[in-house]
C-alpha atoms as a PDB file:
ATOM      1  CA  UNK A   1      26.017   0.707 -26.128  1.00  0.00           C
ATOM      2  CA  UNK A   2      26.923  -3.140 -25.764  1.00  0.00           C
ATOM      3  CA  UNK A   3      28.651  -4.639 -28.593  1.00  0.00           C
ATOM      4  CA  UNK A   4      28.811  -8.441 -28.291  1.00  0.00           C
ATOM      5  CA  UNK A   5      31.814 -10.315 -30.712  1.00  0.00           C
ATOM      6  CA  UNK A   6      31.655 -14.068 -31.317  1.00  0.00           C
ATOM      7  CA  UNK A   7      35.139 -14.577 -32.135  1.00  0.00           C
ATOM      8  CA  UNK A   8      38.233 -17.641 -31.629  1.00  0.00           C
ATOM      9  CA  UNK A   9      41.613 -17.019 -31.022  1.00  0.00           C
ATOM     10  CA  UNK A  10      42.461 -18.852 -33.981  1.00  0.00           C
ATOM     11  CA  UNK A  11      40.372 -16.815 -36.307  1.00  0.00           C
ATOM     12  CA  UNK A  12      42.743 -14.290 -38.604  1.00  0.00           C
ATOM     13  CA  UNK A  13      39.825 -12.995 -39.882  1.00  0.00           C
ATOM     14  CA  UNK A  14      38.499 -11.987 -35.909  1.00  0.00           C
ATOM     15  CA  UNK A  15      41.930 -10.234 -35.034  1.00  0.00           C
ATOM     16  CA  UNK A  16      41.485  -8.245 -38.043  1.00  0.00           C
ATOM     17  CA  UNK A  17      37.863  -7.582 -37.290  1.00  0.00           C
ATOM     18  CA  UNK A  18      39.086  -6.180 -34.110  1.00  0.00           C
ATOM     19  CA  UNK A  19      41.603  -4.093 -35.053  1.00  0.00           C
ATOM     20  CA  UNK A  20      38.325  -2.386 -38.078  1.00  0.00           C
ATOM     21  CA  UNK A  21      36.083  -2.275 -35.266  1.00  0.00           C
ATOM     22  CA  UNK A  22      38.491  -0.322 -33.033  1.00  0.00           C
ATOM     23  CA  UNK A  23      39.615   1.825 -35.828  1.00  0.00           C
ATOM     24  CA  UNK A  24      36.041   2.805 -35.788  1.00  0.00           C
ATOM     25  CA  UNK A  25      35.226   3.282 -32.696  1.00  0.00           C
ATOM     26  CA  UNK A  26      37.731   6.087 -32.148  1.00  0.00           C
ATOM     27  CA  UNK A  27      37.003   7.879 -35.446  1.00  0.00           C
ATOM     28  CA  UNK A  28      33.305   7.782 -34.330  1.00  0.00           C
ATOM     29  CA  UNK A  29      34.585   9.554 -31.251  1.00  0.00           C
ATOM     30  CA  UNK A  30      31.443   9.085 -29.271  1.00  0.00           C
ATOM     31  CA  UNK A  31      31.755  10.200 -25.284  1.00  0.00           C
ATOM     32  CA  UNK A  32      28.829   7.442 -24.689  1.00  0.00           C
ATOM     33  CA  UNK A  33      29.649   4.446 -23.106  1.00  0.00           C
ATOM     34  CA  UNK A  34      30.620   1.576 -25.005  1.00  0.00           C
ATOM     35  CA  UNK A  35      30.613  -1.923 -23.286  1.00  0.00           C
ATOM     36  CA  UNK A  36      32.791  -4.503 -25.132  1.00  0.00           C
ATOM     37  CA  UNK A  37      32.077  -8.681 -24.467  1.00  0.00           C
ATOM     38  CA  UNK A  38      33.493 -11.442 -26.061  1.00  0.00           C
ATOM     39  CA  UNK A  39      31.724 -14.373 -26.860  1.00  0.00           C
ATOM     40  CA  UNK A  40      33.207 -17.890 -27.097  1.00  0.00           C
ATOM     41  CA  UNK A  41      33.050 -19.707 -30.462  1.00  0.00           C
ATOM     42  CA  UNK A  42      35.144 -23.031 -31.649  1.00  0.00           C
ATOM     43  CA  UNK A  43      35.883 -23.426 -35.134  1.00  0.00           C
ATOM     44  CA  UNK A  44      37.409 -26.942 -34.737  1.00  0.00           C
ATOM     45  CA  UNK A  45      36.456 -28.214 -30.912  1.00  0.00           C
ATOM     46  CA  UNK A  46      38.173 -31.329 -31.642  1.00  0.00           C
ATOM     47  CA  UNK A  47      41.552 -29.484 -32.439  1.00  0.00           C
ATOM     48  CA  UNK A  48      44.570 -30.892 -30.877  1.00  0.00           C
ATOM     49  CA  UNK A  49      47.994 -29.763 -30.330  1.00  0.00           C
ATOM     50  CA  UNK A  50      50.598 -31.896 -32.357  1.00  0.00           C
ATOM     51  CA  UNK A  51      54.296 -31.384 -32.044  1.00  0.00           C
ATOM     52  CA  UNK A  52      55.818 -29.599 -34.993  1.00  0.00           C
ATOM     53  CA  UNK A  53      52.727 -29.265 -36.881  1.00  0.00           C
ATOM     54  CA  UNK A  54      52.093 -26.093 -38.669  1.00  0.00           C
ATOM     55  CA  UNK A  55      49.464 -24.110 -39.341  1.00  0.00           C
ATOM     56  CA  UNK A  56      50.256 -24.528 -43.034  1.00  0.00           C
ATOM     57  CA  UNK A  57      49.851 -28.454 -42.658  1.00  0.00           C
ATOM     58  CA  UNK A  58      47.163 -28.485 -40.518  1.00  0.00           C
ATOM     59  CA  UNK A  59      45.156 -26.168 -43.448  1.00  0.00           C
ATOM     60  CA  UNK A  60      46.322 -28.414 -45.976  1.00  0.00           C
ATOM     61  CA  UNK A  61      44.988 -31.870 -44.481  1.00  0.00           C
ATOM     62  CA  UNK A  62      41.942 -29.978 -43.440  1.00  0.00           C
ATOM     63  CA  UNK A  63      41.203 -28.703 -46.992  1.00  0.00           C
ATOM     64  CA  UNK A  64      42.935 -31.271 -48.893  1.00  0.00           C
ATOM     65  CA  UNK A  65      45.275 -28.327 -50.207  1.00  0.00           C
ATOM     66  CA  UNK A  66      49.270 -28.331 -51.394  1.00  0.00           C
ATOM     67  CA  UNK A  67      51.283 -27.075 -48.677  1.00  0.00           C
ATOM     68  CA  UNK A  68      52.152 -24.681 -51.272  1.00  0.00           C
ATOM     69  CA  UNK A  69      48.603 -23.166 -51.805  1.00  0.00           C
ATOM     70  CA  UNK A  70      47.978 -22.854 -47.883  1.00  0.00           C
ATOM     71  CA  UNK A  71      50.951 -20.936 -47.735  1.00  0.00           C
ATOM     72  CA  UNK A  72      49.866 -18.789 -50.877  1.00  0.00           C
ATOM     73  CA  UNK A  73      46.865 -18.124 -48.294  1.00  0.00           C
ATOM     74  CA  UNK A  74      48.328 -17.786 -45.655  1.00  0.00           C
ATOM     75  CA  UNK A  75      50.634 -14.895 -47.116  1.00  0.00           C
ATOM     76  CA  UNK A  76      47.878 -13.565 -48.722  1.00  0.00           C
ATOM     77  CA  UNK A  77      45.742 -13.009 -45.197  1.00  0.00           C
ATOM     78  CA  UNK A  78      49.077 -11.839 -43.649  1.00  0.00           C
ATOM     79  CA  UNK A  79      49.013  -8.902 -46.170  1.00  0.00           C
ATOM     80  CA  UNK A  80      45.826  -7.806 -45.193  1.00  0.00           C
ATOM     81  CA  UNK A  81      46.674  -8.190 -41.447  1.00  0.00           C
ATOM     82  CA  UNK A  82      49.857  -5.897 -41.796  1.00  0.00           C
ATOM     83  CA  UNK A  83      47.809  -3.138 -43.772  1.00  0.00           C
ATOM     84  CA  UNK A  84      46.261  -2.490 -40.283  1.00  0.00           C
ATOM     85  CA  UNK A  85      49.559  -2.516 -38.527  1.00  0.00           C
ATOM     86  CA  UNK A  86      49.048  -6.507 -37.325  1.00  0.00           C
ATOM     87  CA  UNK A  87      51.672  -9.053 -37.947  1.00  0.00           C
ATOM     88  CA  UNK A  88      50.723 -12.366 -38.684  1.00  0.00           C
ATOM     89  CA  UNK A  89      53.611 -15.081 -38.524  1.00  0.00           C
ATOM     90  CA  UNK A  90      52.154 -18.751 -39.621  1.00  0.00           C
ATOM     91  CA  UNK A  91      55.071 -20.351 -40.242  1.00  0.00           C
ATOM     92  CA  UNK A  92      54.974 -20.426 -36.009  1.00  0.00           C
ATOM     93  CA  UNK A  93      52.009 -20.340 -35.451  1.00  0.00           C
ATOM     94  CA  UNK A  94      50.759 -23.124 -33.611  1.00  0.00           C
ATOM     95  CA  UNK A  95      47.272 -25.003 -34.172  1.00  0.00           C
ATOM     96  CA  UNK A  96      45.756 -26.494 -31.074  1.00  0.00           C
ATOM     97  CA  UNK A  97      42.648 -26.218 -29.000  1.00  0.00           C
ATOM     98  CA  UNK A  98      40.815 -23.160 -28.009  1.00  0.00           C
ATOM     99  CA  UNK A  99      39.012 -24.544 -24.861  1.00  0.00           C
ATOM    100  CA  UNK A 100      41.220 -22.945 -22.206  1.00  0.00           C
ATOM    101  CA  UNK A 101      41.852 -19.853 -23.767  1.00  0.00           C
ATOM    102  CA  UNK A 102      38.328 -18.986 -24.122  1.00  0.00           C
ATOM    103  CA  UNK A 103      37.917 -20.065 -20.106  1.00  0.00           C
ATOM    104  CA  UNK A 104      40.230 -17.937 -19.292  1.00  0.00           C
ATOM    105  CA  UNK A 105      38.717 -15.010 -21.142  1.00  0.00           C
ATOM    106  CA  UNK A 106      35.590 -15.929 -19.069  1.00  0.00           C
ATOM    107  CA  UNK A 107      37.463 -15.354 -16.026  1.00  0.00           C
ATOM    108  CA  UNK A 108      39.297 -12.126 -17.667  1.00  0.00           C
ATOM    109  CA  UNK A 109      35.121 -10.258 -17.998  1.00  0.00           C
ATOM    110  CA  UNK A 110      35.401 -10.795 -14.192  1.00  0.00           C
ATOM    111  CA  UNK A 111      37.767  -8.896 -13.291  1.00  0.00           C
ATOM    112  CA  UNK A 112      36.828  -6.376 -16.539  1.00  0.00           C
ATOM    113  CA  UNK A 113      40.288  -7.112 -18.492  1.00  0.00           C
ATOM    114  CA  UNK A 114      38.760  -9.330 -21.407  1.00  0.00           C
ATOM    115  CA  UNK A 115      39.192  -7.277 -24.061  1.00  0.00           C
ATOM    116  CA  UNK A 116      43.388  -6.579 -22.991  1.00  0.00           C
ATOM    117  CA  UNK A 117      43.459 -10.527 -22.464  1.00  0.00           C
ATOM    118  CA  UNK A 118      42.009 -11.171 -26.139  1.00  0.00           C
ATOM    119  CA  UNK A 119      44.617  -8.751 -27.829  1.00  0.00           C
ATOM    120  CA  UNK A 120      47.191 -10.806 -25.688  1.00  0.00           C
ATOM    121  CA  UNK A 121      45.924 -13.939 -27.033  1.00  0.00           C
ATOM    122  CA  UNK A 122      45.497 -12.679 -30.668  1.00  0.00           C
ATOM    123  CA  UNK A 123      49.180 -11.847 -30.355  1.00  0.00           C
ATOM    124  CA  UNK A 124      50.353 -14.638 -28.938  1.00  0.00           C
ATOM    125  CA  UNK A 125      49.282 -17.303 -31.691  1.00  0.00           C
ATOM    126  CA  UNK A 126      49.313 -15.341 -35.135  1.00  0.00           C
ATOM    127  CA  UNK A 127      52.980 -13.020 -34.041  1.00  0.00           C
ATOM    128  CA  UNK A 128      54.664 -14.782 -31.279  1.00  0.00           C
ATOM    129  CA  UNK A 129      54.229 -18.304 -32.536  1.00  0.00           C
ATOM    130  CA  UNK A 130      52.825 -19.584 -28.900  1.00  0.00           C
ATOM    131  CA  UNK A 131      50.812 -22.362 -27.934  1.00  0.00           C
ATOM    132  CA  UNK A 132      47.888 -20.786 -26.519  1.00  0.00           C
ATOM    133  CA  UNK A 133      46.428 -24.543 -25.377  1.00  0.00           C
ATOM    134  CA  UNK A 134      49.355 -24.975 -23.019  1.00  0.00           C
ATOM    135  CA  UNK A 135      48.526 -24.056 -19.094  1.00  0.00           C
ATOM    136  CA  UNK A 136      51.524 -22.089 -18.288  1.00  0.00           C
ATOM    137  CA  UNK A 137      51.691 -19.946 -21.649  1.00  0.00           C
ATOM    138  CA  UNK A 138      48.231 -19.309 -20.558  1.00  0.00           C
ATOM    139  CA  UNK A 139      48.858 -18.157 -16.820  1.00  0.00           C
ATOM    140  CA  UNK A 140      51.833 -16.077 -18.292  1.00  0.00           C
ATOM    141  CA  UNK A 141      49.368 -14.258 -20.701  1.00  0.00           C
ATOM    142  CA  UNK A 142      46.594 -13.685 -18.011  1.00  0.00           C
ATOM    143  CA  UNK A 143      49.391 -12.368 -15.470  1.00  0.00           C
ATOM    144  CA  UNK A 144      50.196  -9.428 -18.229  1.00  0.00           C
ATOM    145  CA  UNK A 145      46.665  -8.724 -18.581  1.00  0.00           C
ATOM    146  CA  UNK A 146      46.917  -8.244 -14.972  1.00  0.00           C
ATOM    147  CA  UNK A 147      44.558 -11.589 -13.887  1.00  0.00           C
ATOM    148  CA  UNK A 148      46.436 -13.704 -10.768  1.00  0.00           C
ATOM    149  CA  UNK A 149      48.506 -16.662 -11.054  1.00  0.00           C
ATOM    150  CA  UNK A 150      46.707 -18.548  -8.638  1.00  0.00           C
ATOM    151  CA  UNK A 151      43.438 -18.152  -9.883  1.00  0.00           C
ATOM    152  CA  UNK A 152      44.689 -18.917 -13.266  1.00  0.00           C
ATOM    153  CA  UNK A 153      46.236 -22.120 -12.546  1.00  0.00           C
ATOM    154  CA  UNK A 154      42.507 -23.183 -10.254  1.00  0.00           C
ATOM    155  CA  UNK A 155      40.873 -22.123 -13.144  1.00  0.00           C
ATOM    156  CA  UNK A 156      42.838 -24.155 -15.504  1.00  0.00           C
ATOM    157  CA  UNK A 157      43.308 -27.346 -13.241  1.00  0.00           C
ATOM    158  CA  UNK A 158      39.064 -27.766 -12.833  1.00  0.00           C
ATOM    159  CA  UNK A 159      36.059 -27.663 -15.381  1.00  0.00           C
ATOM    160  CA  UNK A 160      35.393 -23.941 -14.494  1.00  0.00           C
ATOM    161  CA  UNK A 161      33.684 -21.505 -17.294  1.00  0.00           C
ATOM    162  CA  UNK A 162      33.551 -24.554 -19.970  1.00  0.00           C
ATOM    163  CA  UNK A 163      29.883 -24.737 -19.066  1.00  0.00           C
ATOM    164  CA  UNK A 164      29.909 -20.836 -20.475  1.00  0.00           C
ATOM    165  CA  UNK A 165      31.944 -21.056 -22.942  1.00  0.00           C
ATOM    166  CA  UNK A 166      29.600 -24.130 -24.453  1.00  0.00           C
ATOM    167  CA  UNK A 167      26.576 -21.903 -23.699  1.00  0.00           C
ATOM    168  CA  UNK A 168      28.143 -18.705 -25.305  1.00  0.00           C
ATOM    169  CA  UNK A 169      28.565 -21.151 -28.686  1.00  0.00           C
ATOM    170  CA  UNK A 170      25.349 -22.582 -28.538  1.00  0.00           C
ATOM    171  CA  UNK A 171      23.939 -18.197 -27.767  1.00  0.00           C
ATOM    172  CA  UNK A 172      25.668 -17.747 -30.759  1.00  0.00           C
ATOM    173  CA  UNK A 173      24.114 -20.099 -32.827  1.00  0.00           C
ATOM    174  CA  UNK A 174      20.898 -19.392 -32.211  1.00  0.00           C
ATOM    175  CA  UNK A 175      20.646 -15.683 -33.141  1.00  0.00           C
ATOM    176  CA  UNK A 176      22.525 -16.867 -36.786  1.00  0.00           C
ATOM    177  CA  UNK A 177      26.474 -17.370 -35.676  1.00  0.00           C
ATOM    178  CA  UNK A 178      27.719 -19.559 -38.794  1.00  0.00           C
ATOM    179  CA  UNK A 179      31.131 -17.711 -39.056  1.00  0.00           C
ATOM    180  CA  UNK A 180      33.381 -16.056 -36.953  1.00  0.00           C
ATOM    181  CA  UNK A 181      33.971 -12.937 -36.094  1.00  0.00           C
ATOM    182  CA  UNK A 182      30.444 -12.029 -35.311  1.00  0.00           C
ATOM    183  CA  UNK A 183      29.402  -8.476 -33.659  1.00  0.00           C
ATOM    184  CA  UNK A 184      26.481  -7.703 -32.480  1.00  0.00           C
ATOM    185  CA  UNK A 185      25.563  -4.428 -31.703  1.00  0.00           C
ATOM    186  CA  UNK A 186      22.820  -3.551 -28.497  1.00  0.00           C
ATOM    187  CA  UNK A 187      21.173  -6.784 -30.185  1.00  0.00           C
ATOM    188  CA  UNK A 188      19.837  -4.553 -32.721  1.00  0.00           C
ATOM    189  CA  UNK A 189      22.170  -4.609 -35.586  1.00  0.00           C
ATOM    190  CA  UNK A 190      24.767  -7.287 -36.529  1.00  0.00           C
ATOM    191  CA  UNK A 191      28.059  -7.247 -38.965  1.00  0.00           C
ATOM    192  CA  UNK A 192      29.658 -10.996 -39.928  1.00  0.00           C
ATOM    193  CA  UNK A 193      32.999 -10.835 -40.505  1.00  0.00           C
ATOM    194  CA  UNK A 194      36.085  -8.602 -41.291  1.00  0.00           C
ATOM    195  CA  UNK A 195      34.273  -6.053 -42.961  1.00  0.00           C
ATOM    196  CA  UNK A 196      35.559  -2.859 -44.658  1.00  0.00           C
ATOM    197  CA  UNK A 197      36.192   0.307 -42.052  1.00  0.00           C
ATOM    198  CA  UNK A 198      33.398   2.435 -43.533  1.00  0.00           C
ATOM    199  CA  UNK A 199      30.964  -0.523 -42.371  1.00  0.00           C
ATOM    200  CA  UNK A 200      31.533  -0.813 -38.791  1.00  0.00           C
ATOM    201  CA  UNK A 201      31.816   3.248 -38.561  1.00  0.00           C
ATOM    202  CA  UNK A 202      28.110   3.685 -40.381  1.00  0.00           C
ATOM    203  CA  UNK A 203      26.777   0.637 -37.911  1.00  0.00           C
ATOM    204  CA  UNK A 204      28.178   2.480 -34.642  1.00  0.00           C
ATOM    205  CA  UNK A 205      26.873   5.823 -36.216  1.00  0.00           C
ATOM    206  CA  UNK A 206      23.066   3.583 -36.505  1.00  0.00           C
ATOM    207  CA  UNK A 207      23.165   2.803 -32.984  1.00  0.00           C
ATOM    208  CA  UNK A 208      24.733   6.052 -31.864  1.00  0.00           C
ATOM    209  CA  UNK A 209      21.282   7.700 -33.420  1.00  0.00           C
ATOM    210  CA  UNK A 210      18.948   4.948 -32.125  1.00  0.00           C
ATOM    211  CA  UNK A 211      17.449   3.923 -35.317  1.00  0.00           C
ATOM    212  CA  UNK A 212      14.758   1.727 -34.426  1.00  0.00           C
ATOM    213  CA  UNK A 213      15.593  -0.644 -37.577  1.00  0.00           C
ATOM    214  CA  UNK A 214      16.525  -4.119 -36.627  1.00  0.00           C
ATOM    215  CA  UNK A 215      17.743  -7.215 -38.215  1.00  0.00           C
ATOM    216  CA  UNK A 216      20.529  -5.357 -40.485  1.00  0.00           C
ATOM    217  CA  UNK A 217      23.122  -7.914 -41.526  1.00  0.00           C
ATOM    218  CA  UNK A 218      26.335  -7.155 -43.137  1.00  0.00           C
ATOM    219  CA  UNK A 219      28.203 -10.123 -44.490  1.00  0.00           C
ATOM    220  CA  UNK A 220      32.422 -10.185 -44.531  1.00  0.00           C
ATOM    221  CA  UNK A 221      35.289 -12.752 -45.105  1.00  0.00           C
ATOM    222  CA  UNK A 222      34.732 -15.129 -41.792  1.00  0.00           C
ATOM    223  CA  UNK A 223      36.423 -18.031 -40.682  1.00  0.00           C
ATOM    224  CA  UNK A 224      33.995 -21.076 -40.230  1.00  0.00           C
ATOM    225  CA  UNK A 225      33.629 -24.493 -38.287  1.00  0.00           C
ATOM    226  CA  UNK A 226      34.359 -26.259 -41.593  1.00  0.00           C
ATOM    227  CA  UNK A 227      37.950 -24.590 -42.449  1.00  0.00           C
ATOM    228  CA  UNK A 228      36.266 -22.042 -44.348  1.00  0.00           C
ATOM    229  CA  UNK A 229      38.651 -19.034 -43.996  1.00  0.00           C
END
């Protein structure tokens, strides 16, 4: 089984949509082999870091909201995050661009510790309050996921994996990617967004028995280009 996941680092709802979609795979309990790739997607390519900005403000200009009401939101997805055992932090959390992370999630499937590297990541911006655009935070992520320093840090310092990273975006699009997270399952069956438990266990369970059905669509809360969350 492949299951593709569209997904940014930035995205509560993906980190939450991981942690559903893992919950499920172990109570499925299958002893078939389950290959797991991210895909790249940018909900705001044009983000960039600014000193002391929040994630609160940044919402707030974005949607034209009171500080107030993005934190109201923000509390309110931070309650759902901590009902799976996740702790989400925004007053730290620090908006800036996704670019790098993603490359270096390219370079993470090639040595076959992507999926350890994205649970670093998700940590690292919505519990740890890092900034996950910043070159050395990075190579100090990918070195406890076990990638090396000195790839890293070529990685980082040339153009390598953006061309992917753009291509895995514009993949995404094309086979209906308009929110994020996005999983994709043996490109049979697809679920959008943070969807109840019971959902991603009765999709695995579909592909498990090799229905033949395709095109299934389940829709969940998603996080899109537009601020959408």
């Amino acid at each position: 089984m492949k299951v593709e996941i569209w997904s940014d680092i930035m995205c509560p709802f993906c980190y939450i949509g991981k942690r559903r979609f893992e919950q499920a795979l172990e109570q499925v309990k299958t002893t078939a082999p389950v290959e797991i790739v991210w895909k790249s997607f940018q909900l705001d390519p044009q983000m960039e870091y600014v000193a002391g900005r929040s994630t609160h403000e940044m919402l707030a200009e974005k949607k034209g909201w009171t500080l107030d009401y993005a934190k109201q939101v923000g509390d309110q997805v931070s309650n759902m995050a901590a009902q799976l055992g996740l702790e989400y932090n925004f007053d730290t959390a620090i908006p800036a661009n996704t670019m790098d992370a993603h490359r270096l999630l390219h370079l993470a499937a090639k040595h076959g510790v992507q999926n350890e590297l994205e649970e670093k990541l998700f940590a690292a911006y919505f519990t740890e309050g890092k900034n996950v655009s910043d070159r050395q935070t990075l190579v100090q992520i990918g070195r406890e996921a076990g990638l090396d320093a000195a790839e890293i840090e070529q990685i980082l310092g040339s153009d390598t994996y953006r061309a992917d990273v753009n291509k895995d975006i514009s993949e995404g699009v094309s086979i209906g990617v308009r929110g994020v997270p996005f999983f994709v399952f043996n490109r049979q069956y697809a679920i959008s967004g943070a969807q109840p438990l019971e959902v991603f266990t009765q999709t695995f369970q579909k592909v498990l028995e090799d229905e033949k059905s395709s095109g299934e669509y389940a829709e969940g809360a998603v996080c899109t280009p537009d601020g959408d969350c």
